[in-house]
N, C-alpha and C. Protein backbone atom coordinates (compact mmCIF):
# COMPACT_ATOMS: atom_id res chain seq x y z
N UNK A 1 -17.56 -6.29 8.64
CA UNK A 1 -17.77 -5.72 7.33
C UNK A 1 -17.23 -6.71 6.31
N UNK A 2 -17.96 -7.30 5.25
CA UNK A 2 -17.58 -8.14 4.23
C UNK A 2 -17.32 -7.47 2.57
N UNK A 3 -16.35 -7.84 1.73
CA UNK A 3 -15.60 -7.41 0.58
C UNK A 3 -15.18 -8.62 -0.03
N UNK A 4 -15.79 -8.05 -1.44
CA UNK A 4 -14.73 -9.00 -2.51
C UNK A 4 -14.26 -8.07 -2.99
N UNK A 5 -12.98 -8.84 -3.30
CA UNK A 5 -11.67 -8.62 -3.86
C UNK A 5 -11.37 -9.40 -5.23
N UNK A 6 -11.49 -8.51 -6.13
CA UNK A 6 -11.08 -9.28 -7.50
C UNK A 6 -10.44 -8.13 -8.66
N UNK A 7 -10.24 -8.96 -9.72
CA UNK A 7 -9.25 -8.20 -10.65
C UNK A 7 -10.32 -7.50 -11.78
N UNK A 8 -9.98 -6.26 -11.58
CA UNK A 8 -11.30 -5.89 -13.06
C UNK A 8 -10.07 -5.22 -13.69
N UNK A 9 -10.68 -3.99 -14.94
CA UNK A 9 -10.45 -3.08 -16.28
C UNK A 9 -9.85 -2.33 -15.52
N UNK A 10 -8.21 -1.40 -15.38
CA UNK A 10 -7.85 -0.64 -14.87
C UNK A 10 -8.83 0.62 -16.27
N UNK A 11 -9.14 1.60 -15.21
CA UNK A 11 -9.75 2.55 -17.31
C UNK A 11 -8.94 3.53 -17.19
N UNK A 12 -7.73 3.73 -16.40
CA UNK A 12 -6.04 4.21 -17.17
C UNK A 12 -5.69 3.87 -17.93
N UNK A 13 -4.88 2.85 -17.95
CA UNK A 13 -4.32 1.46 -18.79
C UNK A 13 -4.94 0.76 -19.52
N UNK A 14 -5.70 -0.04 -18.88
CA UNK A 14 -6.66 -1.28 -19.55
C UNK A 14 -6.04 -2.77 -18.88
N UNK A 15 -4.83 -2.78 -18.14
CA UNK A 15 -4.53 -3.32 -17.73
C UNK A 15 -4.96 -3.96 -16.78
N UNK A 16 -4.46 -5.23 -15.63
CA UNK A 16 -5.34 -5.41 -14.73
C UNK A 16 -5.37 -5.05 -13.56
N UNK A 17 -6.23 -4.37 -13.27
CA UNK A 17 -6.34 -3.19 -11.19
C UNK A 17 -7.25 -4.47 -10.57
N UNK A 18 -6.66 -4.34 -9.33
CA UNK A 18 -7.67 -4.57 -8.09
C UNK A 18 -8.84 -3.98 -7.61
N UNK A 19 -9.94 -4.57 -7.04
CA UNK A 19 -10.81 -3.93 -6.86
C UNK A 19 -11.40 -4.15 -5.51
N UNK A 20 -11.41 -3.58 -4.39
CA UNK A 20 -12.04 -4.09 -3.42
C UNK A 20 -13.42 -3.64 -2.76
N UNK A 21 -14.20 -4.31 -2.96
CA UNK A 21 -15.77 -3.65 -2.94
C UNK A 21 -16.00 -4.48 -1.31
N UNK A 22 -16.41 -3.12 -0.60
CA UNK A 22 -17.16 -3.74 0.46
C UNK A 22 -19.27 -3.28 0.23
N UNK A 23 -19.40 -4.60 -0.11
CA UNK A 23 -20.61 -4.63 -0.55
C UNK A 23 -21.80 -4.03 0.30
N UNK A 24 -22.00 -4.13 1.74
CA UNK A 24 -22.20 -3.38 3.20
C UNK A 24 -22.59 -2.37 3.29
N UNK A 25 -21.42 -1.51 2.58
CA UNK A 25 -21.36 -0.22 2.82
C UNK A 25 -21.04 0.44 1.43
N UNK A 26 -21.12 0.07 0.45
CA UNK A 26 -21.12 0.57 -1.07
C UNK A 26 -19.78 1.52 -0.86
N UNK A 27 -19.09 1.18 -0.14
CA UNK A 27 -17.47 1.72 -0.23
C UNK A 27 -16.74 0.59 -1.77
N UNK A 28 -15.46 1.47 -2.16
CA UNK A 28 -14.69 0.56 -2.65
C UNK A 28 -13.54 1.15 -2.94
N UNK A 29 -12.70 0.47 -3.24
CA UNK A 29 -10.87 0.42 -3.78
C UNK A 29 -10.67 -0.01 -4.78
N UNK A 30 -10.29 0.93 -6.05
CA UNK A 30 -9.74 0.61 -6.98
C UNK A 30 -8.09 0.80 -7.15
N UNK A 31 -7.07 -0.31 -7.31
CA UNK A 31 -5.69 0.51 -7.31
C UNK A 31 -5.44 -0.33 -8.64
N UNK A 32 -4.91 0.20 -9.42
CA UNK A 32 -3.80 -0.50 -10.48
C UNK A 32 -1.97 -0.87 -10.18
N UNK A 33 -1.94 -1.56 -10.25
CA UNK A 33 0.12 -2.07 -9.87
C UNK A 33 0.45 -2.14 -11.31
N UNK A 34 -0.35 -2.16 -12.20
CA UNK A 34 0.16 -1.81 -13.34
C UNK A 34 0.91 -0.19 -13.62
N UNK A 35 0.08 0.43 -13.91
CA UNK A 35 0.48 2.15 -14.01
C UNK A 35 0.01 3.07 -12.54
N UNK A 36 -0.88 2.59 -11.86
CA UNK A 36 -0.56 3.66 -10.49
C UNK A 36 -1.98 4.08 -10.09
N UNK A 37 -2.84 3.95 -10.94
CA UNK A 37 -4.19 4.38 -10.98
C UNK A 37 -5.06 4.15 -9.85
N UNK A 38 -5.46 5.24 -8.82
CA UNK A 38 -6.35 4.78 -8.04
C UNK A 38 -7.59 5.23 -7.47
N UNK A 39 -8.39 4.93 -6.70
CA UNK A 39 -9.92 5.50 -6.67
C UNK A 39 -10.30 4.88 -5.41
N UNK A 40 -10.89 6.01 -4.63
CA UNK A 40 -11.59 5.48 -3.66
C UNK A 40 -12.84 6.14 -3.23
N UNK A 41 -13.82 5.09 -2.76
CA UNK A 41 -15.07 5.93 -2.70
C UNK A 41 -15.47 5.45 -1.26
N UNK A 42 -15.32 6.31 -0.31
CA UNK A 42 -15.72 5.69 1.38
C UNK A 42 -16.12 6.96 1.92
N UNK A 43 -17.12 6.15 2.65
CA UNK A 43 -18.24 7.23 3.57
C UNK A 43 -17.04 8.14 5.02
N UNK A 44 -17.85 9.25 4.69
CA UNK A 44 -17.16 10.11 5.22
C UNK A 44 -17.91 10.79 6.59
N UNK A 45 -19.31 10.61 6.06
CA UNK A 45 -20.03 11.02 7.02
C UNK A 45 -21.53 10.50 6.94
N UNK A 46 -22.20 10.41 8.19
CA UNK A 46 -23.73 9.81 8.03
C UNK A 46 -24.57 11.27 8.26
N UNK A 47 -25.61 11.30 7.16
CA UNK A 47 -26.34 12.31 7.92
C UNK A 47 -27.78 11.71 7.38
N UNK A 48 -28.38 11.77 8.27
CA UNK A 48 -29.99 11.19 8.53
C UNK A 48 -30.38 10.25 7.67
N UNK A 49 -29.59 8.88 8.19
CA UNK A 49 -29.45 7.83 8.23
C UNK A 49 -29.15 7.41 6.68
N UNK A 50 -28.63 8.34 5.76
CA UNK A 50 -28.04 7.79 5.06
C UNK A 50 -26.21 8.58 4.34
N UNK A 51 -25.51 7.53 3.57
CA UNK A 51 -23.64 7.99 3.92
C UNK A 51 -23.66 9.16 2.98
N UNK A 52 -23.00 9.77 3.92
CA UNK A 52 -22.46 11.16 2.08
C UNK A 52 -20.88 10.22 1.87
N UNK A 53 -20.80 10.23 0.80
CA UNK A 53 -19.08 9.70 -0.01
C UNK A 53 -18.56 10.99 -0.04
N UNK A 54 -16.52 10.08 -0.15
CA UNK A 54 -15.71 11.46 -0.14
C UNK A 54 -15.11 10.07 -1.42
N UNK A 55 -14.80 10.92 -2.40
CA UNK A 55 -14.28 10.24 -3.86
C UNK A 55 -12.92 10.94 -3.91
N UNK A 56 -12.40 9.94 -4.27
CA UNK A 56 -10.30 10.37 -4.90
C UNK A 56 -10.04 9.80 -5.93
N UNK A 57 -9.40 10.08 -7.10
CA UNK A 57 -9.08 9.98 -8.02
C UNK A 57 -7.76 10.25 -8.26
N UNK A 58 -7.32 9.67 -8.38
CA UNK A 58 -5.41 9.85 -8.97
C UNK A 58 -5.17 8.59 -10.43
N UNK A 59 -4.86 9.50 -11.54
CA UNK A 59 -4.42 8.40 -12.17
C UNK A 59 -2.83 8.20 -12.43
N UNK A 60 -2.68 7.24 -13.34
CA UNK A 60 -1.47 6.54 -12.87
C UNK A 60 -0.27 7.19 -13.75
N UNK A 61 0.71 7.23 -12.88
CA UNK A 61 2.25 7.78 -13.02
C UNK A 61 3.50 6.74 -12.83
N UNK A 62 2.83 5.26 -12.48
CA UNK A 62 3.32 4.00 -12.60
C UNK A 62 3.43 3.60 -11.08
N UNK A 63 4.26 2.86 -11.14
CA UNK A 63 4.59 1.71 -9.76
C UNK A 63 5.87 1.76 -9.27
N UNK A 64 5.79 1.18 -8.23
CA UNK A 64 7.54 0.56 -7.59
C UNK A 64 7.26 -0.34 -6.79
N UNK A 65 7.64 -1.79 -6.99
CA UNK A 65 7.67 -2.84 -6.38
C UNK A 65 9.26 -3.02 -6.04
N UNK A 66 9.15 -2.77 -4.90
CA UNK A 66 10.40 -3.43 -4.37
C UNK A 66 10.30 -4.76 -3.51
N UNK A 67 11.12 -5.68 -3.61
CA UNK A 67 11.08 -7.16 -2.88
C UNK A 67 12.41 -6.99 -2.14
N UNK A 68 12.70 -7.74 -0.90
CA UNK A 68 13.84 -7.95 0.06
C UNK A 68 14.02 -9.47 -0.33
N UNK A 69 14.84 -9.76 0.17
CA UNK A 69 15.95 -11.01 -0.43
C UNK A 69 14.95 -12.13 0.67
N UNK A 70 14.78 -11.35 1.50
CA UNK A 70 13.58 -12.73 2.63
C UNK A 70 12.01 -12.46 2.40
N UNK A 71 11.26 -11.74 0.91
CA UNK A 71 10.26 -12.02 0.71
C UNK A 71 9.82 -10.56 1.49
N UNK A 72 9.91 -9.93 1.83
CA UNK A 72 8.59 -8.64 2.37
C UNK A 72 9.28 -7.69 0.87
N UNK A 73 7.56 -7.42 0.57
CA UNK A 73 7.75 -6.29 -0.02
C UNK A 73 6.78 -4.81 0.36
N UNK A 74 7.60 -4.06 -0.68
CA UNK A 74 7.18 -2.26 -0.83
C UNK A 74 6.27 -2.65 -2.35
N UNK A 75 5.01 -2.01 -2.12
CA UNK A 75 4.78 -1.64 -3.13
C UNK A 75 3.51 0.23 -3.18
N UNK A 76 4.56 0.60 -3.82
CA UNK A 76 4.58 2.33 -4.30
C UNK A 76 3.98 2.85 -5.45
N UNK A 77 2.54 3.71 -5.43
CA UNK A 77 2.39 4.01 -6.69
C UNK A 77 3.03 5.34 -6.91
N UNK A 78 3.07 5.51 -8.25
CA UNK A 78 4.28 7.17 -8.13
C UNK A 78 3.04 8.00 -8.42
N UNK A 79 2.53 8.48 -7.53
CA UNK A 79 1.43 9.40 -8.05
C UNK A 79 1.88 10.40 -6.97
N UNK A 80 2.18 11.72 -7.69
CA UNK A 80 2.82 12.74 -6.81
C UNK A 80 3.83 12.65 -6.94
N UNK A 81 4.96 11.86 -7.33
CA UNK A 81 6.68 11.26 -6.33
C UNK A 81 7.50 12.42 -7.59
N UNK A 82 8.38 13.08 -6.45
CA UNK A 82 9.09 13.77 -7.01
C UNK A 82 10.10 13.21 -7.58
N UNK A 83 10.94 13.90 -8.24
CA UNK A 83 12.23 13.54 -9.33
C UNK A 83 13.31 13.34 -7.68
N UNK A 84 13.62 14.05 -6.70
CA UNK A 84 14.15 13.54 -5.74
C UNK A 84 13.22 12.15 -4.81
N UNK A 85 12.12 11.90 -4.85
CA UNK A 85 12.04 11.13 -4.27
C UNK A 85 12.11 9.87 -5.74
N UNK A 86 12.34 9.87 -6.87
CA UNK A 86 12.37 8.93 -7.97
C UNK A 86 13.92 8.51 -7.87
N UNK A 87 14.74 9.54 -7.50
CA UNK A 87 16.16 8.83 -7.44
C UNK A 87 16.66 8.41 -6.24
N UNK A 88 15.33 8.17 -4.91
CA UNK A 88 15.62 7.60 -3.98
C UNK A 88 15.29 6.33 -4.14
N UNK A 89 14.19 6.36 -4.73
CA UNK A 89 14.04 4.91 -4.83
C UNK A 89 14.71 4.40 -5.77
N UNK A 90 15.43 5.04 -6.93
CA UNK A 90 16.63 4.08 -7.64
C UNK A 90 17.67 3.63 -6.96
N UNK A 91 17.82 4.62 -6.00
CA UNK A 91 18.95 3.98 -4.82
C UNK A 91 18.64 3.05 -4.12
N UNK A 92 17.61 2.91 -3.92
CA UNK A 92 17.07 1.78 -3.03
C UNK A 92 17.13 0.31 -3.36
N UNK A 93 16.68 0.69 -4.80
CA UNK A 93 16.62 -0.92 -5.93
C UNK A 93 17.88 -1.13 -5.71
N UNK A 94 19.28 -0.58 -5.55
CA UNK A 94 20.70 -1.48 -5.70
C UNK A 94 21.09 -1.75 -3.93
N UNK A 95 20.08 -1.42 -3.15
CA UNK A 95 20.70 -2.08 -2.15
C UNK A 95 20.74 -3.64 -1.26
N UNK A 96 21.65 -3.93 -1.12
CA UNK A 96 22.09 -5.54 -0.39
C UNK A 96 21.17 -6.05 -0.51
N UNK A 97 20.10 -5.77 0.30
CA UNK A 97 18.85 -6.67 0.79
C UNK A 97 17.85 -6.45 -0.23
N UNK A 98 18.26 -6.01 -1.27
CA UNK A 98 16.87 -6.11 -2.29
C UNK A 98 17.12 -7.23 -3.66
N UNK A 99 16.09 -7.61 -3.86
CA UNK A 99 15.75 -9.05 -4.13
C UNK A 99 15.52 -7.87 -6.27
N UNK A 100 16.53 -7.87 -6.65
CA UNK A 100 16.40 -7.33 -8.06
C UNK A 100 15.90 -7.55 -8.98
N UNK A 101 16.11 -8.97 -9.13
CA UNK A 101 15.19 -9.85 -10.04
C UNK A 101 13.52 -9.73 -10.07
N UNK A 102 13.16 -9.64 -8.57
CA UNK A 102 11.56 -9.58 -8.78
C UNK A 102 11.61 -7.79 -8.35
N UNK A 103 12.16 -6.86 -8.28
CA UNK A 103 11.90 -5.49 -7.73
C UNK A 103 11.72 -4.81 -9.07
N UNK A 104 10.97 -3.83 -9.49
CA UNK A 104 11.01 -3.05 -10.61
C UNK A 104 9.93 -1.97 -10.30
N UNK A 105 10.31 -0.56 -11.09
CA UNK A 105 10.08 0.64 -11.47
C UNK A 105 10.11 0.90 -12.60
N UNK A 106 8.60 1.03 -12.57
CA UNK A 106 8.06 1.73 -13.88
C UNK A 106 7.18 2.75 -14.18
N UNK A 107 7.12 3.64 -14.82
CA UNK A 107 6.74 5.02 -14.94
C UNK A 107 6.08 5.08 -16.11
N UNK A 108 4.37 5.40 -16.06
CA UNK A 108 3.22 5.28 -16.65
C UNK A 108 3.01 7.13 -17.81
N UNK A 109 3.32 7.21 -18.47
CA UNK A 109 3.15 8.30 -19.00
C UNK A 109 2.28 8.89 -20.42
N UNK A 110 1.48 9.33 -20.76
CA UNK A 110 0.61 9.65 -21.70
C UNK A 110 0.55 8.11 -22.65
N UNK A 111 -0.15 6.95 -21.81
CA UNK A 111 -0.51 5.85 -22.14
C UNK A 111 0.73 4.88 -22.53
N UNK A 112 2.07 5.35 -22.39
CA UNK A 112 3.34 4.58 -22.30
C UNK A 112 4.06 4.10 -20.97
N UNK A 113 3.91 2.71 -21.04
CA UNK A 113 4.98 2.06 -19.82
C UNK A 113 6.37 2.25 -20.40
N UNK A 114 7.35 2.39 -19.46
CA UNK A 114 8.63 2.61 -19.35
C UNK A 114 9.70 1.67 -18.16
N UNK A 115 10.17 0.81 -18.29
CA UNK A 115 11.05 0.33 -17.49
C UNK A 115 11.73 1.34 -17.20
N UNK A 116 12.12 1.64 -15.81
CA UNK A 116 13.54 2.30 -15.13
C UNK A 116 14.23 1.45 -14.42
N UNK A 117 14.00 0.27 -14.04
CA UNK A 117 14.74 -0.38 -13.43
C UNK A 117 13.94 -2.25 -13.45
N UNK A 118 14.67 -3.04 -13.38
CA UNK A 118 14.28 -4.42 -13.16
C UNK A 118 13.47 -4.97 -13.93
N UNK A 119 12.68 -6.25 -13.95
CA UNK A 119 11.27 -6.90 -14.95
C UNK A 119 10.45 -7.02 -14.90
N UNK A 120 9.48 -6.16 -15.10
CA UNK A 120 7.84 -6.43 -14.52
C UNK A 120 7.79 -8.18 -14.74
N UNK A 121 6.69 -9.01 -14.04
CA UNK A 121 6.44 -9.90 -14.18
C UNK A 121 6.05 -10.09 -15.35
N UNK A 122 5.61 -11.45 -16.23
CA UNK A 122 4.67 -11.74 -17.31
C UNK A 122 3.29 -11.22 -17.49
N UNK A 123 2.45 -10.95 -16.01
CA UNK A 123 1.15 -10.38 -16.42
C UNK A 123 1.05 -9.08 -16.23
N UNK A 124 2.61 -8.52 -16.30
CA UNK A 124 2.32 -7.25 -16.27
C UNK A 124 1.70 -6.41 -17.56
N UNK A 125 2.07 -6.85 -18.69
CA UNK A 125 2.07 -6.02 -19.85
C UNK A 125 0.30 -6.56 -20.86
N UNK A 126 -0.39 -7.54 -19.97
CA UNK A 126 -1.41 -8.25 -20.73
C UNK A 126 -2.62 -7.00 -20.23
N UNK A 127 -3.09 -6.77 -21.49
CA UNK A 127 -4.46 -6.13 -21.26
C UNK A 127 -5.53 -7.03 -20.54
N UNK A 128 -6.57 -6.50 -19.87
CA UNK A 128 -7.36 -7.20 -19.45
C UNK A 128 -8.31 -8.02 -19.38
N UNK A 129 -8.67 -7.85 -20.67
CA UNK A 129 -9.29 -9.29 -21.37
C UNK A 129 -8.33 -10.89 -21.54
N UNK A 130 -7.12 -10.12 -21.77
CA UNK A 130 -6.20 -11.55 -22.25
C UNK A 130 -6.13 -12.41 -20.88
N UNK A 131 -5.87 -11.26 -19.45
CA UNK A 131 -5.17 -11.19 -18.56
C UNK A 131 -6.74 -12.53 -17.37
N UNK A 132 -7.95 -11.90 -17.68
CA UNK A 132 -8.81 -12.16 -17.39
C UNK A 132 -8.69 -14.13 -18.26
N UNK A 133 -8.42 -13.71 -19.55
CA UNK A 133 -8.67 -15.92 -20.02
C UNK A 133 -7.96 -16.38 -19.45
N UNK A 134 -6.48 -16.09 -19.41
CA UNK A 134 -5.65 -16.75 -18.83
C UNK A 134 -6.29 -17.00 -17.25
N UNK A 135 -6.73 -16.10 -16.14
CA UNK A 135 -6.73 -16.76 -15.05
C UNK A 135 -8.15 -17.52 -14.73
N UNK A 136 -9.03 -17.26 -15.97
CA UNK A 136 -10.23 -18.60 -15.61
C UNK A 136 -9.61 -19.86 -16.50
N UNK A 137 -8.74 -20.07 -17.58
CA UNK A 137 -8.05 -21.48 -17.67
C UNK A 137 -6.94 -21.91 -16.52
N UNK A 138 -6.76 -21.11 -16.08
CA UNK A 138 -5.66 -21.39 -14.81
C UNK A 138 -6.70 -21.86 -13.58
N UNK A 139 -7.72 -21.08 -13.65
CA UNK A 139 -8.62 -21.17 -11.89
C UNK A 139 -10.04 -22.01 -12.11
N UNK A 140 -10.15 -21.62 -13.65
CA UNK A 140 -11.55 -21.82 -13.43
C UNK A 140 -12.07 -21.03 -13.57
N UNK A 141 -13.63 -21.13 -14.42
CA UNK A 141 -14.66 -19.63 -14.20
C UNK A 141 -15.30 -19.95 -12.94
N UNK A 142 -15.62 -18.51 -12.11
CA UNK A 142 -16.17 -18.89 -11.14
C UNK A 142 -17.67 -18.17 -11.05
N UNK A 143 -18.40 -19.01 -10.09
CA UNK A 143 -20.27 -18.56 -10.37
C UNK A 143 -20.00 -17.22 -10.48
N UNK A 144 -19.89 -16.12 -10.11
CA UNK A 144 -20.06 -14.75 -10.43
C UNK A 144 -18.75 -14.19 -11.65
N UNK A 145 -18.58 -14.02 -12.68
CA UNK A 145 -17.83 -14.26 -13.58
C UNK A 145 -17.20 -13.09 -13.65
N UNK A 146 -17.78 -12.17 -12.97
CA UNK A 146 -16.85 -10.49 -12.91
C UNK A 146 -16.09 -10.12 -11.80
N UNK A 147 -15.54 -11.91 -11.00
CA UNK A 147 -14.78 -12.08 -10.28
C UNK A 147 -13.78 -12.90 -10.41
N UNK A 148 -12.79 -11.92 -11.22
CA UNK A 148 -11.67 -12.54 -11.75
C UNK A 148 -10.63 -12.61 -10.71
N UNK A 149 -10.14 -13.53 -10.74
CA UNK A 149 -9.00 -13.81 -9.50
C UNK A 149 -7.55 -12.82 -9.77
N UNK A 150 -7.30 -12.70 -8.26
CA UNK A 150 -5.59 -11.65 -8.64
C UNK A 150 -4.59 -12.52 -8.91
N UNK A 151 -3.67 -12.18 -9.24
CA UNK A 151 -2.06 -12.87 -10.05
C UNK A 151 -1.38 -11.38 -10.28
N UNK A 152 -0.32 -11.98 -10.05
CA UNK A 152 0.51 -10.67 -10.56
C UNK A 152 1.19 -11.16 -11.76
């Protein structure tokens, strides 16, 4: 089964989501690491010879990237996450093996980002047009142009 993978319009945010289209099978994956936003559209069932889709929709309530001090990371969208499971993962961000500097939690709310903990990266906060020039002067435009490369 073959998929591209590229960066489009989160239409939560506006920020930049992933997108993973398996072209094959007209399945795909939309997630945002910006605010939490996600979508999926995959065949659920065949009936006489063509797919019925099962569609999900969750929009975004933000992220949690956590990093370990040797490079593996967590990454969590808060969609659903309770106020006890929100102060587990604040506990989590201060422990030994977590890498603080690149780990952060942030919480997506009636079109406001919110730090709770650590620094989103630099392309976190760029809408998707900006987010999109920057990585064709960085990469290059490439022949299909609504295949913008990922960066965090």
């Amino acid at each position: 089964m073959g998929s591209n993978i590229y960066a489009r319009e989160c239409p939560c945010c506006g920020r930049s989501a992933i997108e993973d289209y398996y072209y094959k099978t007209d399945e795909f994956y939309t997630f945002c690491m910006r605010c939490g936003y996600n979508y999926s559209k995959i065949i659920e069932k065949w009936t006489a010879n063509s797919p019925e889709f099962k569609e999900e929709k969750y929009d975004g309530n933000g992220v949690f990237i956590l990093e370990k001090k040797d490079g593996s990371r967590k990454k969590m969208l808060l969609n659903g996450v309770t106020d006890k499971q929100l102060e587990e993962y604040k506990a989590s961000f201060m422990a030994d093996e977590i890498n603080q500097d690149k780990s952060y939690l942030v919480s997506f709310r009636d079109g406001e980002f919110t730090v709770l903990l650590g620094n989103p990266p630099d392309n976190f906060y760029l809408l998707f047009e900006e987010y999109r020039e920057k990585m064709f002067a960085k990469y290059g435009v490439p022949e299909f142009d609504f295949m913008v490369p990922i960066e965090e």
